[in-house]
C-alpha atoms as a PDB file:
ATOM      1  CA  UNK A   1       0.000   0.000   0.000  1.00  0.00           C
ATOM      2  CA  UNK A   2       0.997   3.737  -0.847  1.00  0.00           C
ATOM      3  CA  UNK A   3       3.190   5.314   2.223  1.00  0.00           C
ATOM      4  CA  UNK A   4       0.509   8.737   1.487  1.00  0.00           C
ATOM      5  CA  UNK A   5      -2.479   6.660   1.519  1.00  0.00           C
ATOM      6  CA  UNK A   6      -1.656   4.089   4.632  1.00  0.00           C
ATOM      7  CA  UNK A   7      -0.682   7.323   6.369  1.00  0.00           C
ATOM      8  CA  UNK A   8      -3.924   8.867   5.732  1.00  0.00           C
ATOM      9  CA  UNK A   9      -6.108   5.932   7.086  1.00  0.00           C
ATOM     10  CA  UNK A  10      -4.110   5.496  10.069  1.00  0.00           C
ATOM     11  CA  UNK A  11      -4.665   9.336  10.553  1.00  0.00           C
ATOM     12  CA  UNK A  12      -8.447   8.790  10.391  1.00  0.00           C
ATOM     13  CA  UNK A  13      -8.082   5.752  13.077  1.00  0.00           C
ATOM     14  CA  UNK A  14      -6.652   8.241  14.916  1.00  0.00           C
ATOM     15  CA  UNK A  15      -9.241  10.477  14.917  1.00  0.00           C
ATOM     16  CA  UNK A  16     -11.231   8.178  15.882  1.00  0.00           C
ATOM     17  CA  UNK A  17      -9.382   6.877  18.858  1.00  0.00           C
ATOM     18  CA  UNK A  18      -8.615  10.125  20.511  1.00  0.00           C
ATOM     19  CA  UNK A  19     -13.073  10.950  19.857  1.00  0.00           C
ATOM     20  CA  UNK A  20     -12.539   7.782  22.506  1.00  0.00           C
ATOM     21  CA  UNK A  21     -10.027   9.021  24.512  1.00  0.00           C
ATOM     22  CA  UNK A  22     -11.976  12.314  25.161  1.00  0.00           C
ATOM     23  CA  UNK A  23     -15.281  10.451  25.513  1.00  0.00           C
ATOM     24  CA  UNK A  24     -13.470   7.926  28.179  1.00  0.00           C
ATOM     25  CA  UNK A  25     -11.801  10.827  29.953  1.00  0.00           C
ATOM     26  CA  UNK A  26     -15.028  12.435  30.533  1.00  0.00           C
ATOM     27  CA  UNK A  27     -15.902   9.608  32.029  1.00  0.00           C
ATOM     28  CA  UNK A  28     -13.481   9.572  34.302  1.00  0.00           C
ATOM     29  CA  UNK A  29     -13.638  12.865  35.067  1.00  0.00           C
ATOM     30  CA  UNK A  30     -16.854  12.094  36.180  1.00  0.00           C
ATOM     31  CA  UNK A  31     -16.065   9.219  38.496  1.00  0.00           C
ATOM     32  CA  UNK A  32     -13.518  11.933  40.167  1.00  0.00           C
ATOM     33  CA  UNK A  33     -16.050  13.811  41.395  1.00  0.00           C
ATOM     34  CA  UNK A  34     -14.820  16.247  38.178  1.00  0.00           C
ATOM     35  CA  UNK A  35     -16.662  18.053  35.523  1.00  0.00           C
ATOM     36  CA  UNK A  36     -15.878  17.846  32.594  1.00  0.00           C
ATOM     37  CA  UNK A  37     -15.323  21.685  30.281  1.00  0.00           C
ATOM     38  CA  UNK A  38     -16.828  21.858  26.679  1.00  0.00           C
ATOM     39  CA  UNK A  39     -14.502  24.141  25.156  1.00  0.00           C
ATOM     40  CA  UNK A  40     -13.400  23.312  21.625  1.00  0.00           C
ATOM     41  CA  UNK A  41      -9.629  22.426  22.183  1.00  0.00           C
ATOM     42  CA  UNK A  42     -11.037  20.267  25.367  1.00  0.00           C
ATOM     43  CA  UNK A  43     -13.617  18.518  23.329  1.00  0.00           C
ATOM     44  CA  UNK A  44     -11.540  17.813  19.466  1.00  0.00           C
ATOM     45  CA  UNK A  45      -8.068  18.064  20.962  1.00  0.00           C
ATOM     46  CA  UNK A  46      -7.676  14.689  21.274  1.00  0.00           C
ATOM     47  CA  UNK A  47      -8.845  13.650  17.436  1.00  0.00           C
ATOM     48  CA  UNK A  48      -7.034  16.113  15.785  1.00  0.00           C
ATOM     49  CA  UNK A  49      -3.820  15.745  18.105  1.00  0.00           C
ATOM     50  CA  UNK A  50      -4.288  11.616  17.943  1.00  0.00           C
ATOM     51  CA  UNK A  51      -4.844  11.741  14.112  1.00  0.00           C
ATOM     52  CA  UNK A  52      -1.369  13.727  13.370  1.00  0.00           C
ATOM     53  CA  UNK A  53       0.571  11.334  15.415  1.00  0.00           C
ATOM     54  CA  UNK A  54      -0.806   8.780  14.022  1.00  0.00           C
ATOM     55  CA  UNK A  55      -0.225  10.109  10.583  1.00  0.00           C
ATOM     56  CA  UNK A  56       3.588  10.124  11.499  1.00  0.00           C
ATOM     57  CA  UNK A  57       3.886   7.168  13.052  1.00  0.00           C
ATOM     58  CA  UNK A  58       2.170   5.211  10.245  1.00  0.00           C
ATOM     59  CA  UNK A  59       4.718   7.077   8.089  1.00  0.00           C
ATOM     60  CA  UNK A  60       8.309   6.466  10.038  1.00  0.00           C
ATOM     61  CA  UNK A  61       7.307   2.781  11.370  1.00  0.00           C
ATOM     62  CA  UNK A  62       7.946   0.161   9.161  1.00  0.00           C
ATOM     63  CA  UNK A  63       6.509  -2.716  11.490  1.00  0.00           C
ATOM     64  CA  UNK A  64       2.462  -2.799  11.629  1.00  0.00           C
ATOM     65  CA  UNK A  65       3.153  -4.161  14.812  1.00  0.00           C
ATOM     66  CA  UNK A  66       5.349  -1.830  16.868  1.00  0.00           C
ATOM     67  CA  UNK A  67       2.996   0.658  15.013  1.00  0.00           C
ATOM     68  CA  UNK A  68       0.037  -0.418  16.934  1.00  0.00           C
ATOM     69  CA  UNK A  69       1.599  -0.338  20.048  1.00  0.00           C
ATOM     70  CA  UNK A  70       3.387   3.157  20.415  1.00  0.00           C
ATOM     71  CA  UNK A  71      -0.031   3.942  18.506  1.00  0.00           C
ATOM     72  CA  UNK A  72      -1.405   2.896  21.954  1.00  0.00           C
ATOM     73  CA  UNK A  73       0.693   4.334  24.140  1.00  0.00           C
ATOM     74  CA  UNK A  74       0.655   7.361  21.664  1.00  0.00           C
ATOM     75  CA  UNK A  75      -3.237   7.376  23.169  1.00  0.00           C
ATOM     76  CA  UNK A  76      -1.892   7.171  26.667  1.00  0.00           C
ATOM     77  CA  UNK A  77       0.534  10.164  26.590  1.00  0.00           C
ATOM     78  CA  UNK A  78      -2.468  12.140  24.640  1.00  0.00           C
ATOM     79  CA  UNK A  79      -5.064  11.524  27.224  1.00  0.00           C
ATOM     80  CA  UNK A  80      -2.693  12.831  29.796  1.00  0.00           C
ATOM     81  CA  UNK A  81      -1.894  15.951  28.150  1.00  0.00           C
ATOM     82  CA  UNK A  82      -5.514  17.098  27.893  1.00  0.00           C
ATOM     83  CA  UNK A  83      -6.656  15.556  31.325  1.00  0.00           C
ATOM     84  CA  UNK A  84      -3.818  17.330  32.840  1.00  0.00           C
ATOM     85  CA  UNK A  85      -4.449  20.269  31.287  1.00  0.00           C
ATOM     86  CA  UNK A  86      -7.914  20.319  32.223  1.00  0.00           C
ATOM     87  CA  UNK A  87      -8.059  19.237  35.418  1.00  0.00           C
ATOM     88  CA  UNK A  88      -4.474  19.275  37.109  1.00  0.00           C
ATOM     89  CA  UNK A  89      -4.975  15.210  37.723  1.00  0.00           C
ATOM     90  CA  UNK A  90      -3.126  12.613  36.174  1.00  0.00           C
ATOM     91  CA  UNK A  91      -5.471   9.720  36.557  1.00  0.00           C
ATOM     92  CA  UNK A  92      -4.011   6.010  38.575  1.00  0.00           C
ATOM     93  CA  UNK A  93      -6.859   4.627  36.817  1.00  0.00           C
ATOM     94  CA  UNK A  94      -4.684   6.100  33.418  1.00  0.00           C
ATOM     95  CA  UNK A  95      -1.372   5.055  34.526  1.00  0.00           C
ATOM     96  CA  UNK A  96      -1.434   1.674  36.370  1.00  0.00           C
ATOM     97  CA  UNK A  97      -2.752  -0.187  33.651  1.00  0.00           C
ATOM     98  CA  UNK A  98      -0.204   1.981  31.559  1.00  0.00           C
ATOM     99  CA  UNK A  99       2.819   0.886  33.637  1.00  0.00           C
ATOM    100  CA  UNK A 100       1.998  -3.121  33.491  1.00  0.00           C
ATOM    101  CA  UNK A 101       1.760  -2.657  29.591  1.00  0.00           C
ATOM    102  CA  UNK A 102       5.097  -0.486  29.343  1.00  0.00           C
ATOM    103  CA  UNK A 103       6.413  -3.234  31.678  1.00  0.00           C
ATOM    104  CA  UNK A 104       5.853  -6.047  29.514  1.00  0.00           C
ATOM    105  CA  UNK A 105       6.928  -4.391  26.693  1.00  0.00           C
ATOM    106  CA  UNK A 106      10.035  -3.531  27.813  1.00  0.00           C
ATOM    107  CA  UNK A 107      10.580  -7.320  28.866  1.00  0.00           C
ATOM    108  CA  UNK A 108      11.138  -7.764  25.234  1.00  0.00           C
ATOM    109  CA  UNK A 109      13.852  -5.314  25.115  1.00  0.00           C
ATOM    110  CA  UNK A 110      17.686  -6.284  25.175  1.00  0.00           C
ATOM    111  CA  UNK A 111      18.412  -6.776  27.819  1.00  0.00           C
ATOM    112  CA  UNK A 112      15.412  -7.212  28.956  1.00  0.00           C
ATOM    113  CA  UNK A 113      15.986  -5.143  32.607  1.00  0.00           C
ATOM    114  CA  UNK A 114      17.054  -1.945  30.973  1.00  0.00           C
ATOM    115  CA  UNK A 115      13.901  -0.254  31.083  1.00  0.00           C
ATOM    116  CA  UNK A 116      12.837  -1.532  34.224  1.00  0.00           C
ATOM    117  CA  UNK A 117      15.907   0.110  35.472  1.00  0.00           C
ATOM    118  CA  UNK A 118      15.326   2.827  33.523  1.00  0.00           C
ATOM    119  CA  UNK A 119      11.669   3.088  34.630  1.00  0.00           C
ATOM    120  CA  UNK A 120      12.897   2.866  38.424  1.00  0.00           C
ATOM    121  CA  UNK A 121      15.439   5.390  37.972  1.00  0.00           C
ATOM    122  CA  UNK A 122      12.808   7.926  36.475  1.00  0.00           C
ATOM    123  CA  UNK A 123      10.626   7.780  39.252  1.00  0.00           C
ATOM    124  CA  UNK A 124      12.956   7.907  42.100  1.00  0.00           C
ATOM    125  CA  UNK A 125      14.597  10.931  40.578  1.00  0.00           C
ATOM    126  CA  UNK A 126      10.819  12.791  40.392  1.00  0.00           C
ATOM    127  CA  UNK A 127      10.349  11.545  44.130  1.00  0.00           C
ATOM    128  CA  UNK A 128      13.344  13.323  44.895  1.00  0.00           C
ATOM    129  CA  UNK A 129      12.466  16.677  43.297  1.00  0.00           C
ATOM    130  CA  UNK A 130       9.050  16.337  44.750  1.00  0.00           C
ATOM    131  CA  UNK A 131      10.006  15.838  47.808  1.00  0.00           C
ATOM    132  CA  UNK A 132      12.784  18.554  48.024  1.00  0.00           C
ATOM    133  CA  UNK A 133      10.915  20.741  46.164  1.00  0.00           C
ATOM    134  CA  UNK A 134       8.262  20.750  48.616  1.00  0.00           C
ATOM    135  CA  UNK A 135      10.928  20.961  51.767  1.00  0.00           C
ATOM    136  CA  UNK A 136      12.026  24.407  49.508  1.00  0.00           C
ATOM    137  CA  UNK A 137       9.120  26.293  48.187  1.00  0.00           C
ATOM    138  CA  UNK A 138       7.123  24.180  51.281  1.00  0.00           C
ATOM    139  CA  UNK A 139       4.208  23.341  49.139  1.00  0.00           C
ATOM    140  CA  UNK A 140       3.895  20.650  46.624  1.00  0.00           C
ATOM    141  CA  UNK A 141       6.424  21.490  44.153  1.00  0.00           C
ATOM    142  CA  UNK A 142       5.320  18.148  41.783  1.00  0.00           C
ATOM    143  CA  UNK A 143       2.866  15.866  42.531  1.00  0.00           C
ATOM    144  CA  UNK A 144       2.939  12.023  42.726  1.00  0.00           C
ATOM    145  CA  UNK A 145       1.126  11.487  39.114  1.00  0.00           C
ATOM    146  CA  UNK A 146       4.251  13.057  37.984  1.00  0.00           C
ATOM    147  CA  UNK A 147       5.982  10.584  39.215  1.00  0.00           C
ATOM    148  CA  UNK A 148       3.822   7.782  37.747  1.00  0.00           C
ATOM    149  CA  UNK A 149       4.261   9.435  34.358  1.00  0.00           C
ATOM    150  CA  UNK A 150       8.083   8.799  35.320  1.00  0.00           C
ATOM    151  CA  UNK A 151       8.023   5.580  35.932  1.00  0.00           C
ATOM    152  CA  UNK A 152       5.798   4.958  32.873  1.00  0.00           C
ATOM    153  CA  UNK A 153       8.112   7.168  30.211  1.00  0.00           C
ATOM    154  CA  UNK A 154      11.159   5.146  31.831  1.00  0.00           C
ATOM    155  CA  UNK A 155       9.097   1.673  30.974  1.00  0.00           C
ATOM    156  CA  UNK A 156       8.323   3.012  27.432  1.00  0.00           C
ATOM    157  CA  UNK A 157      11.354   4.761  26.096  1.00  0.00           C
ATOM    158  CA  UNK A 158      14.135   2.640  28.436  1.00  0.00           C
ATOM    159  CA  UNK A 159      17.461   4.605  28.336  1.00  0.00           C
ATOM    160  CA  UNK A 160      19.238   6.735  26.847  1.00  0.00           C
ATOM    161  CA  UNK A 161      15.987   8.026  25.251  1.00  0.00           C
ATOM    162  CA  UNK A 162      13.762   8.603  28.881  1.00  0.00           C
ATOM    163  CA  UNK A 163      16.627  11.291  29.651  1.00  0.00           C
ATOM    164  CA  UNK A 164      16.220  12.929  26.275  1.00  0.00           C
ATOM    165  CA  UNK A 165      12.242  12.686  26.692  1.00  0.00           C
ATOM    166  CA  UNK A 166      12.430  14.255  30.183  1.00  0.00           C
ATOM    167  CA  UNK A 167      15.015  17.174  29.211  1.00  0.00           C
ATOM    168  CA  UNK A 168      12.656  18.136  26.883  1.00  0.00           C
ATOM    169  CA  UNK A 169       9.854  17.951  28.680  1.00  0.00           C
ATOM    170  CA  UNK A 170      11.226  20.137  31.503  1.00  0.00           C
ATOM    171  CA  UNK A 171      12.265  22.388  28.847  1.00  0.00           C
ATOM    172  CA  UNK A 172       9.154  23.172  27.659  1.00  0.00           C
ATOM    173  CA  UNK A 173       7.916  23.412  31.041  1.00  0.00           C
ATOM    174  CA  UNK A 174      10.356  25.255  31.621  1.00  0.00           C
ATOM    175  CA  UNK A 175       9.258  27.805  28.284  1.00  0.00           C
ATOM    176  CA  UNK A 176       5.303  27.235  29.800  1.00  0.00           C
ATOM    177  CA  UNK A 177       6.825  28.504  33.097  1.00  0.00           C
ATOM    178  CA  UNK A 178       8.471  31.719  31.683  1.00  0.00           C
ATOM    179  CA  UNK A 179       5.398  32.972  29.602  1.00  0.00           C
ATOM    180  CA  UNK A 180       2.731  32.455  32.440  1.00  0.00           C
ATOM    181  CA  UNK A 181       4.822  34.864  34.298  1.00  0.00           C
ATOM    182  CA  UNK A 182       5.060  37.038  31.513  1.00  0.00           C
ATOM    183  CA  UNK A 183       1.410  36.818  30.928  1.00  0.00           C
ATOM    184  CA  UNK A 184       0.212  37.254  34.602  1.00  0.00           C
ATOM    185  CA  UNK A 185       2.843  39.623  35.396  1.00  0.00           C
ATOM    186  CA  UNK A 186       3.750  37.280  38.693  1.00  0.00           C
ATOM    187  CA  UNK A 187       5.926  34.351  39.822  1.00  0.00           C
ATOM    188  CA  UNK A 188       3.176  32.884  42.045  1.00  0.00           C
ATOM    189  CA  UNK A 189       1.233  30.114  41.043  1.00  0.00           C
ATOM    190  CA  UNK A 190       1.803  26.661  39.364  1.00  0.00           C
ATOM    191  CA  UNK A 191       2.005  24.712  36.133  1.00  0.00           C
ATOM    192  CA  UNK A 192       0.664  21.296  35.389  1.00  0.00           C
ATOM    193  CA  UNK A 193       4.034  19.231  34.532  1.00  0.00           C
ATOM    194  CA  UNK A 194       2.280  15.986  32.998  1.00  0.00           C
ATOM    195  CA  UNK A 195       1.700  17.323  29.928  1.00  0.00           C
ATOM    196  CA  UNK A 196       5.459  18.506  29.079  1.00  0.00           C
ATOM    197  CA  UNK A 197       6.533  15.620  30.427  1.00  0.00           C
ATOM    198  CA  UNK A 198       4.158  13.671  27.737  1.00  0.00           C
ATOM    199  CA  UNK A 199       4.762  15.705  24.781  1.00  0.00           C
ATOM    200  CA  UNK A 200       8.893  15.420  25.664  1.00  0.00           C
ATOM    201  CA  UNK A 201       8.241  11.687  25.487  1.00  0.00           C
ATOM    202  CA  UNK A 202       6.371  12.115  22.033  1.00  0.00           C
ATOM    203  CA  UNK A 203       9.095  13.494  20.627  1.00  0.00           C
ATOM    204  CA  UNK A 204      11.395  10.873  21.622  1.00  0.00           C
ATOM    205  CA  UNK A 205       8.915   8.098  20.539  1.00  0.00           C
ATOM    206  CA  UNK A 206       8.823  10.045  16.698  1.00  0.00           C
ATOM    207  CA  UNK A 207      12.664   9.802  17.005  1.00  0.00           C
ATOM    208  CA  UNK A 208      12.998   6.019  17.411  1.00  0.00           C
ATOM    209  CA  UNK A 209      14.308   3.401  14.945  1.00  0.00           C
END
């Protein structure tokens, strides 16, 4: 099949998975005791987001296979972005099931305990600068579903790539960081990490072999 056209189908799957991703997070918004916002970026981000990744995974991946699964955990990172945006929550009901995938996955990597290790490392490094960041600025500096999302992008990506993913997710934090004080005209006040993190480990996933 045509690289254009398989692209293009795979884009519309997309579409059609992150329509579920939004209708799944308002769900479980829901169950959180959360309600759910109906602005347009909240309610098509997902599709149109989903359906470009897709597009350019379908288009660098040359086994169907792999391409289904970072298409998957393509979904994961995307439903965090837009639930973190939204609500300042990354969801356990999200990442645990998230974390046993990216753990078997990695299984299959050589050798097989690198991205445990790497996953481990991750999160115990976010611990860390949760926990002294909150002994600093003595209020939660990150919270703990930043540290999930860790553990997770350490699972997935494995090493060297889960440093690259989180350097540039803290950079663009980082950027984030810079123009909300710009904007507000203040220092005070917080940004959701989760979804930098996620987009940082997007990047790295559209840079693998």
């Amino acid at each position: 099949m045509n690289a254009y056209l398989f692209a293009t189908i795979w884009a519309i799957v997309g579409a059609a998975a992150g329509w579920f991703v939004r209708w799944g997070s308002v769900k479980l918004a829901r169950l959180e005791g959360l309600e759910p916002g109906n602005k347009a970026w909240q309610a098509y981000g997902p599709s149109v987001v989903s359906a470009v990744l897709f597009a350019v995974f379908a288009y660098g991946t040359s086994s169907f296979w792999l391409l289904v699964i970072r298409s998957l955990f393509v979904l994961v990172l995307v439903q965090v972005i837009f639930f973190d945006f939204e609500h300042r929550l990354i969801l356990d009901r999200v990442m645990f099931p998230s974390i046993v995938a990216a753990l078997i996955v990695s299984l299959f990597g050589d050798p097989w305990w690198l991205g445990i290790a790497t996953g481990l490392g991750a999160g115990l490094l976010f611990v860390l600068i949760a926990v002294a960041g909150s002994l600093l600025f003595k209020t939660e500096a990150m919270g703990f579903g930043d540290v999930k999302l860790a553990l997770f992008l350490g699972l997935l990506l494995g090493w060297p790539y889960t440093v690259q993913a989180l350097f540039y997710g803290m950079l663009l934090a980082g950027l984030a960081a810079v123009l909300v004080i710009i904007w507000r005209r203040s220092s005070k006040g917080t940004i959701a990490y989760g979804p930098y993190l996620a987009a940082g480990a997007l990047i790295m996933l559209v840079k693998l072999p």
